[in-house]
C-alpha atoms as a PDB file:
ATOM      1  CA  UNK A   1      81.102  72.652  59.112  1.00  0.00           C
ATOM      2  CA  UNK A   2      82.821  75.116  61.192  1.00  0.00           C
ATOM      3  CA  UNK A   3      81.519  76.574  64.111  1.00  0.00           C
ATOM      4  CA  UNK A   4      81.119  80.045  64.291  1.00  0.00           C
ATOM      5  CA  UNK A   5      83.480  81.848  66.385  1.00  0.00           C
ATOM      6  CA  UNK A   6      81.540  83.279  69.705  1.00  0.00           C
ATOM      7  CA  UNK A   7      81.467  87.385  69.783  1.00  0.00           C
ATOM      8  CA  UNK A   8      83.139  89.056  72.456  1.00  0.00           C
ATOM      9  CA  UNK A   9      81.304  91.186  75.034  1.00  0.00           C
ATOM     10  CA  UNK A  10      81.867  94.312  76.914  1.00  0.00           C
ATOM     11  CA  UNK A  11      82.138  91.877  80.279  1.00  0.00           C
ATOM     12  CA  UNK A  12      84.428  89.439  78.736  1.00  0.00           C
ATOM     13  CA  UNK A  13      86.683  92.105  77.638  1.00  0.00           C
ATOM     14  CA  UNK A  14      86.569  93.320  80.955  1.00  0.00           C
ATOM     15  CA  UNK A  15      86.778  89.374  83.252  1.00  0.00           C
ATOM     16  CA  UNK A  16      90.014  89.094  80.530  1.00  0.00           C
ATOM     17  CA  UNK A  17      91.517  92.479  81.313  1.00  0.00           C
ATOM     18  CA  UNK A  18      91.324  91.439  85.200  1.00  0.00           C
ATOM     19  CA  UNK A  19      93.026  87.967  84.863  1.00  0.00           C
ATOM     20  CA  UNK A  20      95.163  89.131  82.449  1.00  0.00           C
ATOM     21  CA  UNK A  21      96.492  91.192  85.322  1.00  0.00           C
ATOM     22  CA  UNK A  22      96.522  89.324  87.993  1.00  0.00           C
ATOM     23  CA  UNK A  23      98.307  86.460  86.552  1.00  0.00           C
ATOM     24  CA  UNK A  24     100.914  88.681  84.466  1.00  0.00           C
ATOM     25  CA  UNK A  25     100.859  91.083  87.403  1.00  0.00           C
ATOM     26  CA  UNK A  26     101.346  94.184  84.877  1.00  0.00           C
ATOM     27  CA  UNK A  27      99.174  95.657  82.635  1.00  0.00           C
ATOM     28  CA  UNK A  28      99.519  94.311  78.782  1.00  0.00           C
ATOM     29  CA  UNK A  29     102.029  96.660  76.850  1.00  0.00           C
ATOM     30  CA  UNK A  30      99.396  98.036  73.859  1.00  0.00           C
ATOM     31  CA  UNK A  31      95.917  96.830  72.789  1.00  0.00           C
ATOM     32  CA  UNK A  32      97.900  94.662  70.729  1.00  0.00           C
ATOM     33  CA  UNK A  33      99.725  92.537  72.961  1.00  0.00           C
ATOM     34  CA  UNK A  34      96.413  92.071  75.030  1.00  0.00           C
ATOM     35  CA  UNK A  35      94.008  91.373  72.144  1.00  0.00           C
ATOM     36  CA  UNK A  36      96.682  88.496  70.598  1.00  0.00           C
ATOM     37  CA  UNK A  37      97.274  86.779  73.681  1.00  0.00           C
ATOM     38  CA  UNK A  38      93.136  86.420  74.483  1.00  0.00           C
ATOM     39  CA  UNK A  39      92.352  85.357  70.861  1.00  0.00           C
ATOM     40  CA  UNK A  40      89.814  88.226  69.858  1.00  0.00           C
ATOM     41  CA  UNK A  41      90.448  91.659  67.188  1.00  0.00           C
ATOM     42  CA  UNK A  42      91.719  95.020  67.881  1.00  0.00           C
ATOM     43  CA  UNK A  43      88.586  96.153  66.173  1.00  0.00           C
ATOM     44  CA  UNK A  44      86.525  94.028  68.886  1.00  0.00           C
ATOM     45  CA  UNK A  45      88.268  95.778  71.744  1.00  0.00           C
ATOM     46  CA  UNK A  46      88.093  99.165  69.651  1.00  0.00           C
ATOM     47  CA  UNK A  47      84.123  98.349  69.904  1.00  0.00           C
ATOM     48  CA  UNK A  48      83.642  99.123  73.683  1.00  0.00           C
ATOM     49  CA  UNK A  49      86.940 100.856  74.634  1.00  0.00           C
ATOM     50  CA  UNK A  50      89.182 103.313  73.186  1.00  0.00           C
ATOM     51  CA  UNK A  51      92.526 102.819  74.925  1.00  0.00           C
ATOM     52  CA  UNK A  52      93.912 100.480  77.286  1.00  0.00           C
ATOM     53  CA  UNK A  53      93.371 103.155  80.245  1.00  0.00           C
ATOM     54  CA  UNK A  54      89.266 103.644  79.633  1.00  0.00           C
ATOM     55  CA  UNK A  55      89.162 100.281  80.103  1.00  0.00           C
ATOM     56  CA  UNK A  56      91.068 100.551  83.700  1.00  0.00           C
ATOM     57  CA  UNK A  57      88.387 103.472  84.306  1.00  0.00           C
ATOM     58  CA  UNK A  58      85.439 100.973  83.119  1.00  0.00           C
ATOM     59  CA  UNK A  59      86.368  98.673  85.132  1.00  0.00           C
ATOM     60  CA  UNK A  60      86.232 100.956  88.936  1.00  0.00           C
ATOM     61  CA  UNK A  61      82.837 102.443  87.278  1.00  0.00           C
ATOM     62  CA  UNK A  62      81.584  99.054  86.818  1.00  0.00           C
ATOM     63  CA  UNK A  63      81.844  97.997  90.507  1.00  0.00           C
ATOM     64  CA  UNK A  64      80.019 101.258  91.277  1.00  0.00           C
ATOM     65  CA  UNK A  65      76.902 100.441  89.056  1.00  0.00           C
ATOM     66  CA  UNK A  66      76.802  97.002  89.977  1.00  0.00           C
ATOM     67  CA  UNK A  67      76.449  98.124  93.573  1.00  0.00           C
ATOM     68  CA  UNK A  68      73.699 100.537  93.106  1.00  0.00           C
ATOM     69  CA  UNK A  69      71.956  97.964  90.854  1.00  0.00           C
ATOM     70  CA  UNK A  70      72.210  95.905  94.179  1.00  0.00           C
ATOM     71  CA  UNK A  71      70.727  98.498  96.677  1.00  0.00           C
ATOM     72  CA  UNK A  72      68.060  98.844  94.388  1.00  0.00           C
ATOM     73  CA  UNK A  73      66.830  95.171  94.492  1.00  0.00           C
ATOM     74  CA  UNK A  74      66.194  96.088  98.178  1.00  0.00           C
ATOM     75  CA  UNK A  75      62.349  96.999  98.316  1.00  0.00           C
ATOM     76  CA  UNK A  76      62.835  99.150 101.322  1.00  0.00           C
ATOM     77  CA  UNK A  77      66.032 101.643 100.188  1.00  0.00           C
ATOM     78  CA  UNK A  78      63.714 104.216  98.598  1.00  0.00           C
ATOM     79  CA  UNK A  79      62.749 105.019 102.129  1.00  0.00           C
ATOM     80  CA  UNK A  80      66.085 105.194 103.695  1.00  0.00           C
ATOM     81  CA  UNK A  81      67.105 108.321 104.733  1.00  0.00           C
ATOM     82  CA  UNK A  82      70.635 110.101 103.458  1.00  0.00           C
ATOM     83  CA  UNK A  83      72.797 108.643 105.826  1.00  0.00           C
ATOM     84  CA  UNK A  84      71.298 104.971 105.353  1.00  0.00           C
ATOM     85  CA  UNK A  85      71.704 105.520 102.091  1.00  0.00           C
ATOM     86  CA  UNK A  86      75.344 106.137 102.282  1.00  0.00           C
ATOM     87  CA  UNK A  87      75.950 103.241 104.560  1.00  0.00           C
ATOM     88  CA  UNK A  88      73.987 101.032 102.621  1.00  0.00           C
ATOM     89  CA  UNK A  89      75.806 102.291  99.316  1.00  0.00           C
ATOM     90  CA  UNK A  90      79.079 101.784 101.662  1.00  0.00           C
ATOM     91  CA  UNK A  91      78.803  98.202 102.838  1.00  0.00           C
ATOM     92  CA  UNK A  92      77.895  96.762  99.439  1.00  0.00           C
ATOM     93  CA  UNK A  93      80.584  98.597  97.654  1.00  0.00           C
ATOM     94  CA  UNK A  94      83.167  97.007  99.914  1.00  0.00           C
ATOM     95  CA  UNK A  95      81.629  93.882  99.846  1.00  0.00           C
ATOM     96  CA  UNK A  96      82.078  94.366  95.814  1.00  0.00           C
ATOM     97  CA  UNK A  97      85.511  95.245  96.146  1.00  0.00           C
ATOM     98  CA  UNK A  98      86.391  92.718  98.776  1.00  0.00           C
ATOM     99  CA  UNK A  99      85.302  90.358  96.051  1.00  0.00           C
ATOM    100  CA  UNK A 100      87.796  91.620  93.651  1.00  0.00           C
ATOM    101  CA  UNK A 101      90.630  92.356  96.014  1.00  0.00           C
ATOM    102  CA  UNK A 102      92.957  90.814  94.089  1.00  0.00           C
ATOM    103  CA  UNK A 103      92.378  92.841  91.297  1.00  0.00           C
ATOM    104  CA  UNK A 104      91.896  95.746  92.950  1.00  0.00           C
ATOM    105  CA  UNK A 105      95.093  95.884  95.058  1.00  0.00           C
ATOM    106  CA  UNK A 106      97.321  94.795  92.023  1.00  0.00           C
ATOM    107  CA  UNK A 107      96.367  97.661  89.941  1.00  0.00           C
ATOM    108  CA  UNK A 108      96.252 100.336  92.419  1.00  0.00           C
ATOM    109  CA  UNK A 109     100.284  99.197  92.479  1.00  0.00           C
ATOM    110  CA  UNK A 110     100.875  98.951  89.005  1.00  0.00           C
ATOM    111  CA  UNK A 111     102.702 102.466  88.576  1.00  0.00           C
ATOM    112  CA  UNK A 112     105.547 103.499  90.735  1.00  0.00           C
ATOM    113  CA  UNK A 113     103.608 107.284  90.543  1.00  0.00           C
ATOM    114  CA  UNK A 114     100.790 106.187  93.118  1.00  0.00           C
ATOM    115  CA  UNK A 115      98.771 109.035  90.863  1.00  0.00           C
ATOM    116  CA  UNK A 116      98.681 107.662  87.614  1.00  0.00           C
ATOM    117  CA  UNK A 117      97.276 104.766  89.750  1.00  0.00           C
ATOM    118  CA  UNK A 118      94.495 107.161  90.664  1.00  0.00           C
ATOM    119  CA  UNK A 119      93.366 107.882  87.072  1.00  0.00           C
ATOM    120  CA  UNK A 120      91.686 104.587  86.928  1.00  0.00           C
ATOM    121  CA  UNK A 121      89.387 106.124  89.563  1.00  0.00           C
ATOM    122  CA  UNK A 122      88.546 109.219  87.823  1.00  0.00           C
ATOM    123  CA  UNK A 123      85.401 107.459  85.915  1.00  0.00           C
ATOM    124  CA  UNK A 124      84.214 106.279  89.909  1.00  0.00           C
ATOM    125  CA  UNK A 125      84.479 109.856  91.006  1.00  0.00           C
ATOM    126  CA  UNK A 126      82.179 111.149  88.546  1.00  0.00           C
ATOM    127  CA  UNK A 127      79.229 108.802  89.135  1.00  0.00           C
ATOM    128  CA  UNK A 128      79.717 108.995  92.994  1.00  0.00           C
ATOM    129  CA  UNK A 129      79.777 112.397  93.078  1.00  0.00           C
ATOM    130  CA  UNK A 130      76.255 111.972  91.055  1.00  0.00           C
ATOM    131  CA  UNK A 131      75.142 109.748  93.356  1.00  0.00           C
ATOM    132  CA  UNK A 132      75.724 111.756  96.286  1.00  0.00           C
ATOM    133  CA  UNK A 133      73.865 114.539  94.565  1.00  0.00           C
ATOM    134  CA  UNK A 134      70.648 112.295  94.046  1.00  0.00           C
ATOM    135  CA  UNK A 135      70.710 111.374  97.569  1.00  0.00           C
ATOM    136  CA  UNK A 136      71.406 114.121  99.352  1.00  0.00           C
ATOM    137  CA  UNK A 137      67.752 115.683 100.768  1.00  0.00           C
ATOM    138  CA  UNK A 138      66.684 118.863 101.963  1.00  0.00           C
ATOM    139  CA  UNK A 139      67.424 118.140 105.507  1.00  0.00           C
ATOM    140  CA  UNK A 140      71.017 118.848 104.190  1.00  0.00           C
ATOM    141  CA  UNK A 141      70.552 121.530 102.075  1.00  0.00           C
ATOM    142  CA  UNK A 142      71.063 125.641 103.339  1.00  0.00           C
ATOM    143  CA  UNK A 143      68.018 127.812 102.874  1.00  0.00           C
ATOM    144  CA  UNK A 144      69.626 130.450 100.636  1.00  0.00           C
ATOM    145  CA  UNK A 145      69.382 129.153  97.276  1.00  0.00           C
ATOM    146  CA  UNK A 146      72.690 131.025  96.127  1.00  0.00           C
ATOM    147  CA  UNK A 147      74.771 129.107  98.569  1.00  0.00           C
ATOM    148  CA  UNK A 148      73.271 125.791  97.594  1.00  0.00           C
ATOM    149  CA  UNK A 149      74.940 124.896  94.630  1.00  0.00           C
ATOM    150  CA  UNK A 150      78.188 125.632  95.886  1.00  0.00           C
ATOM    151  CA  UNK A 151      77.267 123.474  99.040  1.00  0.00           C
ATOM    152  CA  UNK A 152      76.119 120.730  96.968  1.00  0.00           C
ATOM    153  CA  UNK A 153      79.860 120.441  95.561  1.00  0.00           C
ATOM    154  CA  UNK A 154      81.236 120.849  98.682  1.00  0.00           C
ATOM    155  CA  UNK A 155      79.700 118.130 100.235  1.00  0.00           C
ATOM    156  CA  UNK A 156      80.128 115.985  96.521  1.00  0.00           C
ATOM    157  CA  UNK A 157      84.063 116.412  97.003  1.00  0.00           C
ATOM    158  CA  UNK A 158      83.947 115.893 100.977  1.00  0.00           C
ATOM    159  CA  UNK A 159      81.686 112.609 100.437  1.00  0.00           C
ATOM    160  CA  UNK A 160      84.972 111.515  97.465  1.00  0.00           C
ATOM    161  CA  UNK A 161      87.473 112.399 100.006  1.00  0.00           C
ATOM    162  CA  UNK A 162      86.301 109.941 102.494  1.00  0.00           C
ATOM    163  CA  UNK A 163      85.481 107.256  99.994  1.00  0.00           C
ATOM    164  CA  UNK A 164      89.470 107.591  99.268  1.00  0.00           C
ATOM    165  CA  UNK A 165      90.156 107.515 102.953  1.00  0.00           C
ATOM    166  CA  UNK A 166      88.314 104.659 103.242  1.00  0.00           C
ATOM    167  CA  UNK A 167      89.718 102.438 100.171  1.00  0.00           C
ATOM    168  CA  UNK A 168      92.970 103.635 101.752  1.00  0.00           C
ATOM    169  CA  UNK A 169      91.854 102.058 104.932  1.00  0.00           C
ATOM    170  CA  UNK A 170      90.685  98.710 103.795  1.00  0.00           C
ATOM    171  CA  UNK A 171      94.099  98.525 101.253  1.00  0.00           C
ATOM    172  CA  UNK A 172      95.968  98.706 104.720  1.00  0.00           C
ATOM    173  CA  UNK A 173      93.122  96.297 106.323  1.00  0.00           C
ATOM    174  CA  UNK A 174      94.609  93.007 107.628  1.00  0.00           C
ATOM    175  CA  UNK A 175      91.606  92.195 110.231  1.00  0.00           C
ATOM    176  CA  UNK A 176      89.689  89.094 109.998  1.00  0.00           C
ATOM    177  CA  UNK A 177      86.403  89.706 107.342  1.00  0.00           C
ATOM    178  CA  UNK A 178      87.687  93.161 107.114  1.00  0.00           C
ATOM    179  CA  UNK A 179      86.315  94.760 109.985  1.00  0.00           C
ATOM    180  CA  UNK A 180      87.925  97.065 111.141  1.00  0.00           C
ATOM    181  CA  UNK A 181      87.034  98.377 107.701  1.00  0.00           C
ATOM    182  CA  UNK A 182      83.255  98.116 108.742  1.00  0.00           C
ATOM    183  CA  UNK A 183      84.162 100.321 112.149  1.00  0.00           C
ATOM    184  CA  UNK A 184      85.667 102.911 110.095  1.00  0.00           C
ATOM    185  CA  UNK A 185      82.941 102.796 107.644  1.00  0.00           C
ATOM    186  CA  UNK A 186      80.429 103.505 110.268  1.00  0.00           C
ATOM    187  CA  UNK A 187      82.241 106.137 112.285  1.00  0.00           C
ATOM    188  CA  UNK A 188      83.636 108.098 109.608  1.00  0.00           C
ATOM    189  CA  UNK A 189      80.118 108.104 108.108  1.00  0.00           C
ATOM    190  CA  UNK A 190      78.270 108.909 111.390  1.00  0.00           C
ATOM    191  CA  UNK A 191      81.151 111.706 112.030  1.00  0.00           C
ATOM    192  CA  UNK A 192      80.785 113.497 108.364  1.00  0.00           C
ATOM    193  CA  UNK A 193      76.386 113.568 109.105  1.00  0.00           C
ATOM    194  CA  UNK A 194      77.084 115.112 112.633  1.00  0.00           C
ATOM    195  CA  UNK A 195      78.948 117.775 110.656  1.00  0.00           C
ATOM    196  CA  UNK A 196      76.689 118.250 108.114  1.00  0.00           C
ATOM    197  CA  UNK A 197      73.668 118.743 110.826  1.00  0.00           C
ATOM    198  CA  UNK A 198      75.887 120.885 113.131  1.00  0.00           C
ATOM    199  CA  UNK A 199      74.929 118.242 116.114  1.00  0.00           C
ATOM    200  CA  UNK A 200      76.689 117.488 118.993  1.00  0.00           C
ATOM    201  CA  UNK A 201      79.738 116.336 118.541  1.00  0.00           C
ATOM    202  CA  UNK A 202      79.636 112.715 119.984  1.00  0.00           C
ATOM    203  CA  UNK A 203      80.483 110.773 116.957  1.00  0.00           C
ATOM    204  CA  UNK A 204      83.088 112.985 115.854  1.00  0.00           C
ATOM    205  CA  UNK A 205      85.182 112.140 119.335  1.00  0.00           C
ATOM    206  CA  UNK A 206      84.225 108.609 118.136  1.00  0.00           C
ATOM    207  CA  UNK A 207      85.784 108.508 115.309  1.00  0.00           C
ATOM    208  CA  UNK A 208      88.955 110.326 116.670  1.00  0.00           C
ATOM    209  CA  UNK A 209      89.294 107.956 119.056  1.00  0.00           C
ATOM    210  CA  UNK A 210      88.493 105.161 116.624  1.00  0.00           C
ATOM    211  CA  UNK A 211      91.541 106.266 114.531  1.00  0.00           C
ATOM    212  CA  UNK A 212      93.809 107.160 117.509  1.00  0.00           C
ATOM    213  CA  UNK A 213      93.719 103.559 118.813  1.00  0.00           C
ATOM    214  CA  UNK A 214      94.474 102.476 115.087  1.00  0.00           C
ATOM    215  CA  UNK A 215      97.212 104.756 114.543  1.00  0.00           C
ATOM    216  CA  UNK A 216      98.995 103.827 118.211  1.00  0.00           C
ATOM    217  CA  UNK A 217      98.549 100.124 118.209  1.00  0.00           C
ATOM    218  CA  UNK A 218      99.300  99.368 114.568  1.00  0.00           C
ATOM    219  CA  UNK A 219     102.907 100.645 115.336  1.00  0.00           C
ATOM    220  CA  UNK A 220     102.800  97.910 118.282  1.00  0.00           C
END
């Protein structure tokens, strides 16, 4: 009697997407190509994913929610504050992509046009710029209520910007356990709270030293 053939998941479609390229080190050609060479339907992969490029997207988005499904298991990140938070949220996504390097390095390359790379990320920026709206408390809000909204988005698309910077950084990254990674993580996170509080200025100079050093020595 035959056995019956296994269905296909959302997360296999996704684990064969990633090994498909890494080892081919390109992305497949059509649904077609991809679908025939890991033995399962169009109309499976039609299922969960309309094109070849929402499942690119799926798969940034997917190391996002697995992250904040992480910091959640942690009994005692309700009570963080914003800024632990944001490290917190910081560390683990790192440690998620560190995990997937591979992966993640070989398709930020795929395209000669480094932004049609970028449009895998667009999924990412939508539900970190949510994120940063949940967390973000009225110690960082401004009084008038008019001015707030626009704030909020200010601070959603200054919080993206320095997630880029810091993928950017770690890409570049060639220190043991990625650390340097984890200095830039901490100053350039500690330097964009100073500004939102108006404080003293300490780890702003910090940071610019941080980067200064990085910029003079790497050319060493």
């Amino acid at each position: 009697m035959a056995t019956k053939k296994k269905m296909i998941t959302r997360d296999d479609i996704v684990s064969k997407y990633m090994d498909y390229v890494l080892e081919k080190g390109e992305k497949p050609k059509s649904v077609y190509h991809f679908v025939k060479e890991n033995d399962f339907t169009e109309a499976e992969f039609y299922t969960f994913f309309g094109t070849i490029e929402g499942l690119e997207k799926e798969i940034f988005r997917l190391f996002f929610v697995n992250t904040v499904d992480l910091l959640h298991k942690n009994s005692e990140y309700a009570a963080y504050n914003m800024k632990n938070k944001m490290l917190s949220f910081y560390f683990t996504f790192f440690e998620m992509l560190t995990a997937n390097r591979s992966y993640v390095l070989q398709s930020l390359k795929l395209d000669r046009n480094p932004l049609k790379n970028l449009v895998q990320l667009t999924s990412l920026r939508e539900v970190f710029k949510e994120y940063v709206s949940e967390i973000l408390t009225d110690d960082y809000r401004l009084e008038q209520e008019r001015l707030q909204k626009f704030q909020e988005k200010t601070i959603q698309e200054s919080a993206w910007l320095q997630l880029m910077m810091t993928i950017k950084f770690w890409i570049d990254d060639s220190s043991p356990a990625f650390e340097k990674t984890d200095i830039f993580i901490e100053k350039s996170v500690n330097a964009s709270f100073e500004l939102m509080n108006v404080a003293p200025i300490n780890h702003l100079i910090d940071f610019g030293k941080f980067l200064f050093k990085e910029k003079i020595y790497s050319k060493q």
